[in-house]
Protein backbone atom coordinates (compact mmCIF):
# COMPACT_ATOMS: atom_id res chain seq x y z
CA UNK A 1 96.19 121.90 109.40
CA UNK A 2 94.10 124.89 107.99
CA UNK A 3 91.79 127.17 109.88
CA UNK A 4 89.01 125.29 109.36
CA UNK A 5 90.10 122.10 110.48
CA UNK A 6 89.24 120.68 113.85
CA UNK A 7 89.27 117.98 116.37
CA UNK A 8 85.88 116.29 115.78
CA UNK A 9 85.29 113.97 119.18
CA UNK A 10 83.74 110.63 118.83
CA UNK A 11 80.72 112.12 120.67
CA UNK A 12 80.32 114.66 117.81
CA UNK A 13 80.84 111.77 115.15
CA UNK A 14 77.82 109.71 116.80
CA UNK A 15 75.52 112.37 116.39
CA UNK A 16 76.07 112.41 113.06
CA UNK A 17 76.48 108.27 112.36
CA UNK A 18 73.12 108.38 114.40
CA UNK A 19 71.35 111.23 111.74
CA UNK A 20 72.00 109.24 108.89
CA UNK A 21 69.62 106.78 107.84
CA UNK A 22 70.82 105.87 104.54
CA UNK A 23 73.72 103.30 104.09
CA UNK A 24 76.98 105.81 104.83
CA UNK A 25 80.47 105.01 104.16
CA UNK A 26 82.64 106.99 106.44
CA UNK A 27 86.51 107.00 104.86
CA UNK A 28 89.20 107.37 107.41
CA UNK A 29 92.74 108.40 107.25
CA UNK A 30 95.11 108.09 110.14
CA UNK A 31 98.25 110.35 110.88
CA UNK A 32 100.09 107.18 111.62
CA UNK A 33 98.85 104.59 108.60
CA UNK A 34 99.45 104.78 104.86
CA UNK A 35 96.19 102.87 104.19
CA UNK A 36 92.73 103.87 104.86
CA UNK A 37 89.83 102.68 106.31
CA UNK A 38 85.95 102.73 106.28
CA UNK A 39 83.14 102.47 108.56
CA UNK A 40 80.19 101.25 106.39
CA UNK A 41 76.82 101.84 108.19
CA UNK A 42 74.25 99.37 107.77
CA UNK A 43 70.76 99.31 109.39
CA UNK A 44 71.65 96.41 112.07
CA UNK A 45 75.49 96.71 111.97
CA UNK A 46 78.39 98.56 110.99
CA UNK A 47 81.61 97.17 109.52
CA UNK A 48 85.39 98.55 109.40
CA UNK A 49 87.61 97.71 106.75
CA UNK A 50 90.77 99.07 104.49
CA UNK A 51 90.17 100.24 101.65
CA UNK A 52 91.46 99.57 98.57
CA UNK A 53 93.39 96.62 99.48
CA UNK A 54 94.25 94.01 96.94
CA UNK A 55 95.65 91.83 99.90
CA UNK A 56 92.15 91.86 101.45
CA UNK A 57 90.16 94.56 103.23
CA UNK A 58 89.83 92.63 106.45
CA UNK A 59 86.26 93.81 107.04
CA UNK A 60 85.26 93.50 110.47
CA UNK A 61 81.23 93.28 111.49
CA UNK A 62 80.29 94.71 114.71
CA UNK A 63 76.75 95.33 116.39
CA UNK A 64 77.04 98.95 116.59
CA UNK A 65 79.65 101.53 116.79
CA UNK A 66 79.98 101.44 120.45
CA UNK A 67 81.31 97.77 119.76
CA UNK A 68 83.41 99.07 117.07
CA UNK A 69 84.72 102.04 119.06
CA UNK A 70 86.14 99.62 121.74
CA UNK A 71 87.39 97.11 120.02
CA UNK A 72 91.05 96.57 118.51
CA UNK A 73 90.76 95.97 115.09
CA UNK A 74 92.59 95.39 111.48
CA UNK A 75 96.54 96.84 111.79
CA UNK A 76 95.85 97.02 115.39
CA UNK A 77 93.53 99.85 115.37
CA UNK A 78 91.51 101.11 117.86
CA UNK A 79 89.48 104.19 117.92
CA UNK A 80 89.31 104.67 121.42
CA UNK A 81 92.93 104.51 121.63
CA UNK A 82 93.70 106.23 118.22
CA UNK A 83 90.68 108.82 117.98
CA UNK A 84 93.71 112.13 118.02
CA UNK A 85 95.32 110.10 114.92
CA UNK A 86 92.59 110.82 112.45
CA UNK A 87 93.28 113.65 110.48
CA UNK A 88 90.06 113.09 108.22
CA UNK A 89 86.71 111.21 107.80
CA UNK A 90 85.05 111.86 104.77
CA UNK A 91 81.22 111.09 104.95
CA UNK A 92 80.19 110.17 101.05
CA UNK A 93 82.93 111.05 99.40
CA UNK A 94 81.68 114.43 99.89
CA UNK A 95 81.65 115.84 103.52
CA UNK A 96 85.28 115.75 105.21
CA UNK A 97 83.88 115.73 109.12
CA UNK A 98 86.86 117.18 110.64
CA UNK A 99 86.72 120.30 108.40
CA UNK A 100 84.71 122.60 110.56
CA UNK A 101 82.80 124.57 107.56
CA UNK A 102 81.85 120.95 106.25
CA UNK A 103 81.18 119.68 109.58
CA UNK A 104 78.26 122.49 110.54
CA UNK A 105 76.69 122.10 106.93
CA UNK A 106 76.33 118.81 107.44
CA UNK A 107 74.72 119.57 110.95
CA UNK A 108 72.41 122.21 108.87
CA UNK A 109 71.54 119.63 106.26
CA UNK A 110 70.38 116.87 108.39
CA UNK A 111 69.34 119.00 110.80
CA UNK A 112 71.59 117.78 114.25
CA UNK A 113 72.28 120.05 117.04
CA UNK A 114 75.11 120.33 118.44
């Protein structure tokens, strides 16, 4: 882990699923999971999948993160349970959340205080 990487909270991750109004894709890695996953936010729902799966994504549609959050999930995922597994979510393809210097420019650019 380099010195700019962090343990983003789920608190700190709402704020910034919250800020965004546009359709983000949140990719997810976990320490213990070779595949990876996505939280796609819509305006009235938010889905969790795999990505990349030829097998199927198993795409999941919940009511709002809170539902998601609490729920166990594809490959018996949970992110209340398995929140200190993630070792990256990458907002875009662009902003990697649990990199600190990422994490406060994106806090800058859509203008969320922390």
């Amino acid at each position: 882990m380099s010195d700019s990487m962090f343990q983003l909270c789920f608190e700190q991750f709402k704020m910034v699923y919250d800020a965004v109004k546009h359709e983000a894709e949140f990719r997810i890695c976990f320490d213990d999971h070779d595949n990876e996953y996505m939280i796609i936010k819509y305006e009235n729902k938010v889905s969790f999948q795999r990505c990349g799966v030829s097998n199927g994504s198993g795409e999941l549609i919940f009511d709002s993160l809170d539902s998601l959050y609490i729920a166990r999930t594809i490959d018996n995922i949970c992110l209340n349970a398995d929140w200190t597994k993630i070792t990256s979510i990458i907002m875009d393809d662009f902003f990697d959340l649990c990199d600190k210097s990422d994490f406060v420019q994106l806090c800058e650019e859509y203008q969320i205080i922390e």
